[in-house]
Protein backbone atom coordinates (compact mmCIF):
# COMPACT_ATOMS: atom_id res chain seq x y z
CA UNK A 1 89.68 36.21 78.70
CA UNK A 2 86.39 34.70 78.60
CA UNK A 3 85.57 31.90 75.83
CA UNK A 4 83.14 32.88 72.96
CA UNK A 5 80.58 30.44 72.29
CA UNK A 6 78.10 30.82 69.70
CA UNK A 7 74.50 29.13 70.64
CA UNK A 8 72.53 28.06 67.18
CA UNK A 9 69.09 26.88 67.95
CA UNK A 10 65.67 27.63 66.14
CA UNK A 11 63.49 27.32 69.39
CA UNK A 12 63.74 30.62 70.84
CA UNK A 13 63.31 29.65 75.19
CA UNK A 14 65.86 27.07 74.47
CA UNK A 15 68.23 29.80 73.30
CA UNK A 16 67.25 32.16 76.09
CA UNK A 17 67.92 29.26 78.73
CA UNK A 18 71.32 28.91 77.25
CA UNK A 19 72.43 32.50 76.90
CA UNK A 20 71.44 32.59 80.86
CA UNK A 21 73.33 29.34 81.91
CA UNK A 22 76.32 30.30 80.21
CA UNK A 23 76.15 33.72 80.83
CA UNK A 24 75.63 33.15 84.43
CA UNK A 25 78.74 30.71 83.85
CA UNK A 26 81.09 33.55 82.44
CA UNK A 27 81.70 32.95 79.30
CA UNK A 28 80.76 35.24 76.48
CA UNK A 29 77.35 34.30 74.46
CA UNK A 30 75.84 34.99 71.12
CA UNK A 31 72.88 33.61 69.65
CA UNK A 32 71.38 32.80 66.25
CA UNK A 33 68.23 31.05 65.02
CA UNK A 34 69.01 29.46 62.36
CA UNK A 35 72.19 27.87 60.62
CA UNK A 36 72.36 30.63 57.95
CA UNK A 37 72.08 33.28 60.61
CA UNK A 38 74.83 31.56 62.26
CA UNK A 39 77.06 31.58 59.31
CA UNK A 40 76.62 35.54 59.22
CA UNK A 41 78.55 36.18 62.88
CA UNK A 42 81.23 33.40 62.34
CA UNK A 43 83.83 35.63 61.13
CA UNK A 44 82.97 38.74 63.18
CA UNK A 45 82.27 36.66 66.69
CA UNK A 46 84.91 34.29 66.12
CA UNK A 47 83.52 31.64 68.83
CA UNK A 48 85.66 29.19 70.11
CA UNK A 49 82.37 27.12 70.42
CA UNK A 50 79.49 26.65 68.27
CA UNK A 51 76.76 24.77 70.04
CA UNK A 52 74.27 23.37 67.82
CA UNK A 53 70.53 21.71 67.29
CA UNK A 54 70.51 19.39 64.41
CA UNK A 55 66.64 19.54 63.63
CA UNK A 56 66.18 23.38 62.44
CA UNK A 57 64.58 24.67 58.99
CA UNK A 58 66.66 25.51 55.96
CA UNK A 59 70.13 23.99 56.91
CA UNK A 60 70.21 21.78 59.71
CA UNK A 61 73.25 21.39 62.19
CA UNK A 62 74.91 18.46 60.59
CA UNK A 63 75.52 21.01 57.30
CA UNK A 64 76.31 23.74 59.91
CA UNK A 65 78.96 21.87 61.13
CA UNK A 66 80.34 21.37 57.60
CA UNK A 67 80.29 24.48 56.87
CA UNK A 68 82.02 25.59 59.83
CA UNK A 69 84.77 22.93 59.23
CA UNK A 70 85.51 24.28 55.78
CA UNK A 71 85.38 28.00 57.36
CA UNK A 72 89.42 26.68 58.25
CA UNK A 73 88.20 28.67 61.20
CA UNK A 74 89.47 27.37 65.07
CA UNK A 75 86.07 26.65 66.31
CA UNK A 76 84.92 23.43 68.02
CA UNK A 77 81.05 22.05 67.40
CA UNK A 78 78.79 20.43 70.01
CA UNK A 79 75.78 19.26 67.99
CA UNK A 80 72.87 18.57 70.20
CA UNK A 81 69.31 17.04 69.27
CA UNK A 82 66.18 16.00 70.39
CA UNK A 83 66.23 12.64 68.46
CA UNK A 84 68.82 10.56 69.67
CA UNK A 85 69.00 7.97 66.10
CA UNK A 86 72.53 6.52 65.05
CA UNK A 87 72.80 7.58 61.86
CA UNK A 88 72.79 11.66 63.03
CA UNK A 89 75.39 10.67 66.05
CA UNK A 90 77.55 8.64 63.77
CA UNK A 91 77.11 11.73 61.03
CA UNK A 92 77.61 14.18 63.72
CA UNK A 93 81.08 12.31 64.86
CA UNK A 94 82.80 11.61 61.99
CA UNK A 95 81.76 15.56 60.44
CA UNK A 96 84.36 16.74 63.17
CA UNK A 97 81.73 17.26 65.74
CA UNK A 98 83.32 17.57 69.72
CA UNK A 99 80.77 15.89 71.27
CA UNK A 100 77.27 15.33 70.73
CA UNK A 101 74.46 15.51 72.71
CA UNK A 102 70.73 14.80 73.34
CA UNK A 103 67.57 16.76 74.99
CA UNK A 104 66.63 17.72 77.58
CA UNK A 105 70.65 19.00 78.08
CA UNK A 106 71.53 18.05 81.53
CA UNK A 107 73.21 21.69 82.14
CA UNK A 108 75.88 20.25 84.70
CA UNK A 109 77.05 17.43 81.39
CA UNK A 110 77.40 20.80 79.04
CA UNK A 111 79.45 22.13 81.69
CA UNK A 112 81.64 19.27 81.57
CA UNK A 113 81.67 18.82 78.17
CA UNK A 114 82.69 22.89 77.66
CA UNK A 115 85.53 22.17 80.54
CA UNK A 116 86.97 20.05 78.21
CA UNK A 117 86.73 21.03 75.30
CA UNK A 118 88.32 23.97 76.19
CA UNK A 119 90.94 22.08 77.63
CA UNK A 120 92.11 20.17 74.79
CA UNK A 121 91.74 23.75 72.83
CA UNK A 122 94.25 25.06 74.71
CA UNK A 123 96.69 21.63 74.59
CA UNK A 124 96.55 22.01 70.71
CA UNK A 125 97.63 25.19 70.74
CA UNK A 126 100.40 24.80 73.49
CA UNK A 127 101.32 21.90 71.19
CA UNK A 128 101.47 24.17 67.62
CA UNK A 129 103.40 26.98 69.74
CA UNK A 130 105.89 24.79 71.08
CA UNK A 131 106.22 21.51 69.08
CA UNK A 132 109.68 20.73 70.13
CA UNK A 133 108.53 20.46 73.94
CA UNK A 134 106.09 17.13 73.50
CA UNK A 135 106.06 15.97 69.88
CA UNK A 136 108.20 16.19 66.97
CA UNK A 137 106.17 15.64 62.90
CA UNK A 138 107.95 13.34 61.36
CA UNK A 139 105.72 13.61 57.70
CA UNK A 140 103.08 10.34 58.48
CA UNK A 141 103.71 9.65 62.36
CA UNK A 142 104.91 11.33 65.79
CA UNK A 143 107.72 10.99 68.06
CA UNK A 144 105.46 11.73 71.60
CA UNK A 145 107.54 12.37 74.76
CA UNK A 146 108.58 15.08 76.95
CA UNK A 147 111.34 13.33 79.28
CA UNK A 148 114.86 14.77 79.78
CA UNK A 149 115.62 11.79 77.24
CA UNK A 150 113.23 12.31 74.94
CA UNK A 151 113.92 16.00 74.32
CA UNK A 152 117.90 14.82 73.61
CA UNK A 153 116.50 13.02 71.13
CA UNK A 154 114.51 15.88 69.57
CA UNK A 155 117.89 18.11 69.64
CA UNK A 156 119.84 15.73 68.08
CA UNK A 157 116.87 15.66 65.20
CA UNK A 158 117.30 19.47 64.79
CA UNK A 159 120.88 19.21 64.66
CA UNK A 160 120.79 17.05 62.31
CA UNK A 161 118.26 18.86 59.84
CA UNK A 162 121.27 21.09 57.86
CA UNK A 163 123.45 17.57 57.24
CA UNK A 164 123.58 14.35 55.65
CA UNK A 165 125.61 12.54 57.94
CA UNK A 166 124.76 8.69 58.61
CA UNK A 167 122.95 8.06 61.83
CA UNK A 168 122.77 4.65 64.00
CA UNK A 169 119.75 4.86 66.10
CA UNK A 170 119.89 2.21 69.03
CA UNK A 171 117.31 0.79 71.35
CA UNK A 172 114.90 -2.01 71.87
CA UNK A 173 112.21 -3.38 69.78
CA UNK A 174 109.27 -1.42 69.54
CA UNK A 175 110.71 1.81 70.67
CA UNK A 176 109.71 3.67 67.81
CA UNK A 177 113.43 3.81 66.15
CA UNK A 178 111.43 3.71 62.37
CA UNK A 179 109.57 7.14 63.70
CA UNK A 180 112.72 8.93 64.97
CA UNK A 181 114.44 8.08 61.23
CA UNK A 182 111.34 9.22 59.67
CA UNK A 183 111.58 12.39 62.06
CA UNK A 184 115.06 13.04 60.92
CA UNK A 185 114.39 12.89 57.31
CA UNK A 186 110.88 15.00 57.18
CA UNK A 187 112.65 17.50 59.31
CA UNK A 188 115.84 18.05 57.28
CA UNK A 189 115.95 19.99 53.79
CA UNK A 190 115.46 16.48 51.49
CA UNK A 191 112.08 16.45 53.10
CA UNK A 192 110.05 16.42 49.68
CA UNK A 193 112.39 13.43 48.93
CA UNK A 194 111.36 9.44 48.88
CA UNK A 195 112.30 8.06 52.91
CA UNK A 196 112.95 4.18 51.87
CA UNK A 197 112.58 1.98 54.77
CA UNK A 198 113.31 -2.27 54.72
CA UNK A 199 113.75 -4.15 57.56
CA UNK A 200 116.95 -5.93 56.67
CA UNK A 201 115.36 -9.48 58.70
CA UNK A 202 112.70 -9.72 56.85
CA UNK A 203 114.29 -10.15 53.68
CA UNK A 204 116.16 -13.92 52.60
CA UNK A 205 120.05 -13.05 53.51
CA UNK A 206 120.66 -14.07 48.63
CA UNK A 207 118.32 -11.32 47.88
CA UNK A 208 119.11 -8.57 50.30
CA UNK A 209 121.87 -7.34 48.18
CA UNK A 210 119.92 -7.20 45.45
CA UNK A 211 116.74 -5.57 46.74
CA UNK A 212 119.10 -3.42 47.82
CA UNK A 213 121.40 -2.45 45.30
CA UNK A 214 119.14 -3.92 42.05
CA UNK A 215 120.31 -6.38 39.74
CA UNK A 216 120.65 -6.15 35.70
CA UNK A 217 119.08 -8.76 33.29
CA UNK A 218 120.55 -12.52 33.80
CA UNK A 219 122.32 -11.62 36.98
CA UNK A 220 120.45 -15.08 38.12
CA UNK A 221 117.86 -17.24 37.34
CA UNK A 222 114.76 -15.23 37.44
CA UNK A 223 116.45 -11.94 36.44
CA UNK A 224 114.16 -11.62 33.44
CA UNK A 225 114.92 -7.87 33.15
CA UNK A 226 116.85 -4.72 35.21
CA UNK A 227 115.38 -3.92 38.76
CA UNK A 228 116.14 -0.75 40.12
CA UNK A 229 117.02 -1.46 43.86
CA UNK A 230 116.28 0.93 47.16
CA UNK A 231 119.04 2.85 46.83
CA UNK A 232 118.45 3.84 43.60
CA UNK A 233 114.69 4.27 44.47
CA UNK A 234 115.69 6.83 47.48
CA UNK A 235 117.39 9.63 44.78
CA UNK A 236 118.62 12.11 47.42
CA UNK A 237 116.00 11.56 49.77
CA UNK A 238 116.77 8.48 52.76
CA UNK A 239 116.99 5.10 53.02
CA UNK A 240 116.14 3.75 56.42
CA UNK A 241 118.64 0.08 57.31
CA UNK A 242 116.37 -1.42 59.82
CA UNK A 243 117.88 -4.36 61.89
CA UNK A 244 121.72 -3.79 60.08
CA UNK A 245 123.07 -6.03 63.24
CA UNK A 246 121.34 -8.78 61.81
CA UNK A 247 123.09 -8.98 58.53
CA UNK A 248 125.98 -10.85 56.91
CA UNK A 249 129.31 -9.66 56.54
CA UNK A 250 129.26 -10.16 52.99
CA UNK A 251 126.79 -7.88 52.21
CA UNK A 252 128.30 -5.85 55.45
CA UNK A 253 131.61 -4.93 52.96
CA UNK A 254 129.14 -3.82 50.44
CA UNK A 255 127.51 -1.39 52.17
CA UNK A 256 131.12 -0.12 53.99
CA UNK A 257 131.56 0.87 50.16
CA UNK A 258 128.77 2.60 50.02
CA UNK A 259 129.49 4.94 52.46
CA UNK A 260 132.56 5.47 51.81
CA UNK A 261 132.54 5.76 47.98
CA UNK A 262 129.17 6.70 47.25
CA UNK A 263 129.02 4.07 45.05
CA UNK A 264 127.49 0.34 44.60
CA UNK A 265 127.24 -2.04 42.02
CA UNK A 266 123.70 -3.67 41.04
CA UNK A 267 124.25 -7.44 41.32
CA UNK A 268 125.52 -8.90 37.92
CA UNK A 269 126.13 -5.04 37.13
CA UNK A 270 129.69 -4.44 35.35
CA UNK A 271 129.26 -0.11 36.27
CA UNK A 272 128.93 1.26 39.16
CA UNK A 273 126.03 3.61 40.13
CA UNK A 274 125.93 6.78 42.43
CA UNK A 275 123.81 7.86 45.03
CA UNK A 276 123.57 10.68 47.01
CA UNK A 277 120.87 8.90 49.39
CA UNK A 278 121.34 9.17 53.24
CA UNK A 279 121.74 6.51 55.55
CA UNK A 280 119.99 5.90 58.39
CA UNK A 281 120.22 2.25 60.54
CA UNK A 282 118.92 0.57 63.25
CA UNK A 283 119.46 -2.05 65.42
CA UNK A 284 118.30 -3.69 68.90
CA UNK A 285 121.69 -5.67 69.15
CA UNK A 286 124.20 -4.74 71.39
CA UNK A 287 126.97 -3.99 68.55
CA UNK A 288 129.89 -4.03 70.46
CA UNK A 289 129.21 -7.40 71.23
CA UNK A 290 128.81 -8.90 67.69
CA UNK A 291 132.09 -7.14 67.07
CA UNK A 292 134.10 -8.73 70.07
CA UNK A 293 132.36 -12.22 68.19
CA UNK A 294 133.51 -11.20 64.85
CA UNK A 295 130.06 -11.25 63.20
CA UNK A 296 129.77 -7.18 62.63
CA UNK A 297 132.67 -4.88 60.94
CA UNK A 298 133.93 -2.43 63.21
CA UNK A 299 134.88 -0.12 60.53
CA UNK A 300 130.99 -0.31 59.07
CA UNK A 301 130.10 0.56 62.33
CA UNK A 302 132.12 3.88 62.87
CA UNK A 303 130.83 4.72 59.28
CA UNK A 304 127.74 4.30 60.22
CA UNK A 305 127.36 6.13 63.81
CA UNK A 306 128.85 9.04 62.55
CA UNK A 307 125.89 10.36 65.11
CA UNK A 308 124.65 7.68 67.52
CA UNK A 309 120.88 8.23 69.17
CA UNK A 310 119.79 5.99 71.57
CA UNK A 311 115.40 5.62 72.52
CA UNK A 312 114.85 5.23 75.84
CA UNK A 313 112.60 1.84 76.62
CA UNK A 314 109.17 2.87 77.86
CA UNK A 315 109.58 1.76 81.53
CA UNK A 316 112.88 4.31 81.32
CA UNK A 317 110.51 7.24 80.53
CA UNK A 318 107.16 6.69 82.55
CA UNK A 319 106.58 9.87 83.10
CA UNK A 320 105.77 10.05 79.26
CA UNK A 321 102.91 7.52 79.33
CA UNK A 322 100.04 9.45 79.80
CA UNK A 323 100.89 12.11 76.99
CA UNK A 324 101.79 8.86 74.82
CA UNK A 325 98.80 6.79 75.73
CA UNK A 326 96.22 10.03 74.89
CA UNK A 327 98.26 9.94 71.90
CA UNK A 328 97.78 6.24 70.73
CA UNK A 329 94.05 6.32 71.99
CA UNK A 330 93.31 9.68 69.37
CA UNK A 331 95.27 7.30 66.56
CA UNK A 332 93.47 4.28 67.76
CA UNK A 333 90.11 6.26 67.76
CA UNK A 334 91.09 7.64 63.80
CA UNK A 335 91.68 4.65 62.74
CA UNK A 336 89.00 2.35 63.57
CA UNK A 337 86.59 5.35 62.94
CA UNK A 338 85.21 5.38 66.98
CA UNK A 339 84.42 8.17 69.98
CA UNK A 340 87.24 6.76 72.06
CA UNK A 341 88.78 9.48 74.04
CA UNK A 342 88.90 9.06 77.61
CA UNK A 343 91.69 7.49 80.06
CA UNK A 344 90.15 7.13 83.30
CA UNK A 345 92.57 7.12 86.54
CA UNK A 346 92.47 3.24 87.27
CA UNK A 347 93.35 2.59 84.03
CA UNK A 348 96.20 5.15 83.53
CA UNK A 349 97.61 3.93 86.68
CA UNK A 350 98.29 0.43 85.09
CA UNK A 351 99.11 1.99 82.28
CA UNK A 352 102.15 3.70 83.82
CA UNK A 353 102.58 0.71 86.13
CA UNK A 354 103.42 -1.74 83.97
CA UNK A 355 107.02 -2.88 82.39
CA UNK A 356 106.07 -2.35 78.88
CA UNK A 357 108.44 -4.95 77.59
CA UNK A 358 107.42 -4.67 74.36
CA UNK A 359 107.78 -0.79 74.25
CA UNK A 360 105.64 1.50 72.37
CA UNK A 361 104.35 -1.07 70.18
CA UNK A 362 102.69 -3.29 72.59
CA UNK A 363 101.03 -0.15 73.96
CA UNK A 364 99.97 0.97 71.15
CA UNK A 365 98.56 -2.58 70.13
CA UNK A 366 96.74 -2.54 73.77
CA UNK A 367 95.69 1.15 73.67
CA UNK A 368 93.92 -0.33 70.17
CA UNK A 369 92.40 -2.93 71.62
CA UNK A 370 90.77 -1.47 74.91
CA UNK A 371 89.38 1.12 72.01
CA UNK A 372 87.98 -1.66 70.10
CA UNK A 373 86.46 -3.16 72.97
CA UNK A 374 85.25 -0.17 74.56
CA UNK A 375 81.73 0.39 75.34
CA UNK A 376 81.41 4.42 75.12
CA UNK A 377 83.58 7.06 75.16
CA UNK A 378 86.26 5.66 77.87
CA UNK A 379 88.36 2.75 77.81
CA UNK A 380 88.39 0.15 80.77
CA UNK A 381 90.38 -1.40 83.26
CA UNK A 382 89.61 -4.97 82.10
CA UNK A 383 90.10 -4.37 78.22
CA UNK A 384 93.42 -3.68 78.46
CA UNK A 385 94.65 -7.60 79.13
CA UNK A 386 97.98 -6.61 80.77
CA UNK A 387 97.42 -9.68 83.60
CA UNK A 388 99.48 -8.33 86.10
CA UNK A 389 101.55 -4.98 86.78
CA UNK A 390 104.83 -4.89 87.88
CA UNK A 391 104.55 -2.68 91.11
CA UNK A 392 107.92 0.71 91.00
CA UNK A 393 109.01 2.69 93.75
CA UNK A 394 107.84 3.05 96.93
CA UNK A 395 105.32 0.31 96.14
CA UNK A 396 107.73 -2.07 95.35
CA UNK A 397 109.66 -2.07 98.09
CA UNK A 398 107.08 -2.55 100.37
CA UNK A 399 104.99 -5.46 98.99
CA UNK A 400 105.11 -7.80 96.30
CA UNK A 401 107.04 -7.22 93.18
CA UNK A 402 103.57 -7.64 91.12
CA UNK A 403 100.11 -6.49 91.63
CA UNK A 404 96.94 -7.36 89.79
CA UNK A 405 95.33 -5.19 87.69
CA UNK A 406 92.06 -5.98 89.97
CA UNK A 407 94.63 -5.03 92.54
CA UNK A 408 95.42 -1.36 91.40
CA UNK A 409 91.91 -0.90 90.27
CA UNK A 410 90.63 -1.41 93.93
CA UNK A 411 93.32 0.23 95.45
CA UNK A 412 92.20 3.18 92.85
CA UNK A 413 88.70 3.42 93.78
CA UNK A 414 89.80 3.39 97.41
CA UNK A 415 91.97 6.79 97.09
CA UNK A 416 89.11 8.24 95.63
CA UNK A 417 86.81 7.27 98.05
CA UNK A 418 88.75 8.87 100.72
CA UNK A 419 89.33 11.67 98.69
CA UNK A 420 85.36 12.25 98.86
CA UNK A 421 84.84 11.15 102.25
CA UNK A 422 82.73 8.17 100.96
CA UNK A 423 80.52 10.16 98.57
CA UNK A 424 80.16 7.37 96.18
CA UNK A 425 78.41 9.89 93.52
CA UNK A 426 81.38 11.89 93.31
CA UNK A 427 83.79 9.08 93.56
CA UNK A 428 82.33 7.67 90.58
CA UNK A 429 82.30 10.84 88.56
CA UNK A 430 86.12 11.15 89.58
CA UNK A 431 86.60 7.44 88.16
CA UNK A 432 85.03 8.19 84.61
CA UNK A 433 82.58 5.41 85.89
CA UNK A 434 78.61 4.99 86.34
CA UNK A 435 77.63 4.76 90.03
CA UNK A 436 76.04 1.08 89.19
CA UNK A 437 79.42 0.24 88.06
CA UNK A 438 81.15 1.54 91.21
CA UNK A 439 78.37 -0.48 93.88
CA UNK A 440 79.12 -3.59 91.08
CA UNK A 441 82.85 -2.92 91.87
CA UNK A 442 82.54 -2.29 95.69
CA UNK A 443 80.37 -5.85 95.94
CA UNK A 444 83.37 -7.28 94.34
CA UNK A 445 86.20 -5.86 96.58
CA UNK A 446 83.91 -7.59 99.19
CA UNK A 447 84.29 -4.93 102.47
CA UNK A 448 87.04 -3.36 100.58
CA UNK A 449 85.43 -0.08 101.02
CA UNK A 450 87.70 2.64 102.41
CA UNK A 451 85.40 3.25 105.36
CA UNK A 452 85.40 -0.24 105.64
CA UNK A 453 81.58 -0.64 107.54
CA UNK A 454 79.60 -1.52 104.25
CA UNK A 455 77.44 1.32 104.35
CA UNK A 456 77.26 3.91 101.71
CA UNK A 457 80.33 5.93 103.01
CA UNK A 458 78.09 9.21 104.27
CA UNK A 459 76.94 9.66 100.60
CA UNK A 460 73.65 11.89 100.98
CA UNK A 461 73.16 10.77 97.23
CA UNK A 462 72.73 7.20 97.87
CA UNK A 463 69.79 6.96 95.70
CA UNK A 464 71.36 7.39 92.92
């Protein structure tokens, strides 16, 4: 079925050159000259599309898009205007606008820009039909992943949903073990309750008891008054153990009681309190070691892996890394209030090529940082800082055991050159990249070039 896409302009050729285009193009095309008019057919058209001029009488297309916004309806806007100014782009963007451009509309761009749209359209709703294939909501964050291990995991969560039972969740640092407890508890019926996390390293071994358990007036010096500790705090939501294999075994027996009795004592408390809270820990330590060195309870640990998931390191699950890096970029783009949104090949290639040994969150701190540093709408190669990428597969066994990222990017631009038999226009369209950028690139690689001669590759665009 043919998109809808609803064409708002108050200059009447304009709207008759875009009804042809577009028409011509197959999709199906309604018009409307002005914003109000526009509002009229929303409900009954239902476009998947509303493309926009800003500059029109009565309401202009920034309050259009608004308007459409608050309609709750499923409709994407493109604003475009003849005035390209900052203040309507960065109004335009941060209204919920898809993309924005400016006049005269290169026709073959809108194309483009529809492609995609309409591309991501359909990912969101594959992803609302069928979250447990790519993502699970975990109430603030998302577990991203689609791997045979991944979707384990996400079984486990829904197993899980109808029980209290403790879990131990294993698995290196920056994994994302916080997100699969918060996953657990925003998917099970306690939902609505508090999910109490504290990393149990970050707090001074003499207070962790009581910032656990709370303490009562006088318990030490300093105890002016009672302080209600986590557990207390969590009701009968969860309280997340982060780092458990770091702790003492002091405060190790204490929380053996909890689980088994239910029960604690606040420190300097004579009565013991209840909770119904559930447990959840964590650790990146391999705990059958500490137990063979006497430094973790066995019997704490079979309490507490009642169910046992382990996350897969990053370099375990590559095949994951391009859903997870779109991902990070989107968050990345949210939260530092930027049009960020493209991954071009080069750099998704390092992006998958590379160890990861700090897991998700060193991706997600370099996915933030090539956003920060980007210059327009993609990220780049040399923004990402990874130095060099440690070479899988094939690859590996055949060369060195690291490659540059200058290294991938070159041998990058190469495949695509050879995919279009040396047109460099099209090679640099492929790339996400200006055709300046790619000649810059090709000067570097210094006779690099696929077709190896120096010349322009048979590119009948070489004015470009």
């Amino acid at each position: 079925m043919s998109a809808r896409i609803l064409v708002v302009d108050d200059d009447a050729p304009m709207r008759v050159a875009f009804e042809f285009h577009l028409t011509r193009t197959g999709y199906v095309i309604a018009t409307a000259a002005s914003a109000e008019e526009a509002l009229g057919m929303l409900h009954e058209f239902r476009p998947a599309i509303v493309i926009t001029d800003i500059q029109m009488e009565e309401m202009s297309g920034l309050e259009l898009l608004q308007r459409v916004a608050a309609s709750k309806l499923d409709t994407d806007v493109i604003v475009i205007t003849a005035y390209e100014d900052m203040r309507s782009a960065i109004g335009a963007i941060r209204d919920g606008a898809y993309d924005y451009m400016v006049k005269p509309v290169d026709l073959d761009q809108l194309d483009m820009v529809l492609r995609r749209c309409l591309r991501d359209r359909a990912a969101r709703k594959r992803l609302a039909d069928e979250p447990a294939t790519g993502r699970v909501v975990d109430g603030s964050e998302l577990v991203v992943g689609r791997t045979s291990g991944m979707i384990e995991i996400y079984k486990t969560i829904g197993m899980l949903a109808g029980t209290r039972a403790p879990v131990l969740i294993r698995g290196e640092t920056g994994t994302g073990k916080e997100l699969v407890a918060r996953a657990i508890h925003f998917n099970s019926p306690q939902a609505g309750e508090p999910f109490v996390a504290i990393n149990c390293t970050a707090i001074a071994e003499n207070l962790l008891e009581s910032e656990l358990f709370g303490h009562v007036r006088g318990a030490f010096t300093g105890a002016v008054g009672d302080r209600k500790g986590r557990f207390e705090l969590a009701g009968n939501g969860t309280i997340f153990l982060d780092e458990i294999g770091d702790t003492a075994p002091a405060f190790q027996a204490k929380l053996l009681r909890v689980l088994q009795e239910r029960e604690y004592y606040p420190v300097g408390g004579e009565r013991p309190r209840r909770t119904e809270a559930r447990v959840i820990a964590a650790t990146h330590r391999p705990i059958e070691e500490l137990i063979a060195q006497g430094t973790f309870r066995e019997d704490l640990y079979f309490r507490l892996r009642v169910v046992e998931i382990r996350v897969p390191p990053l370099r375990e699950r590559r095949e994951d890394i391009p859903l997870l890096a779109e991902h990070l970029l989107a968050k990345a783009a949210r939260d530092i209030h930027k049009d960020v949104r493209i991954i071009p090949p080069p750099v998704m290639k390092a992006l998958q090529a590379y160890d990861w040994p700090g897991n998700v969150r060193e991706m997600e701190n370099t996915i933030m940082r090539a956003a920060v540093l980007a210059h327009g709408p993609a990220i780049s190669l040399e923004s990402l800082g990874l130095g060099t990428v440690p070479v899988k597969g094939a690859a590996a066994a055949s060369g060195p055991e690291a490659v540059t990222l200058d290294e991938v990017e070159r041998l990058q631009v190469e495949r695509i050159l050879q995919r279009t038999g040396g047109n460099k226009r099209r090679a640099a369209r492929l790339l996400g990249i200006s055709r300046p950028r790619l000649d810059r690139l090709l000067a570097k690689y210094d006779g690099h070039e696929t077709n190896g001669n120096g010349n322009d590759g048979g590119d009948a665009d070489s004015d470009d």
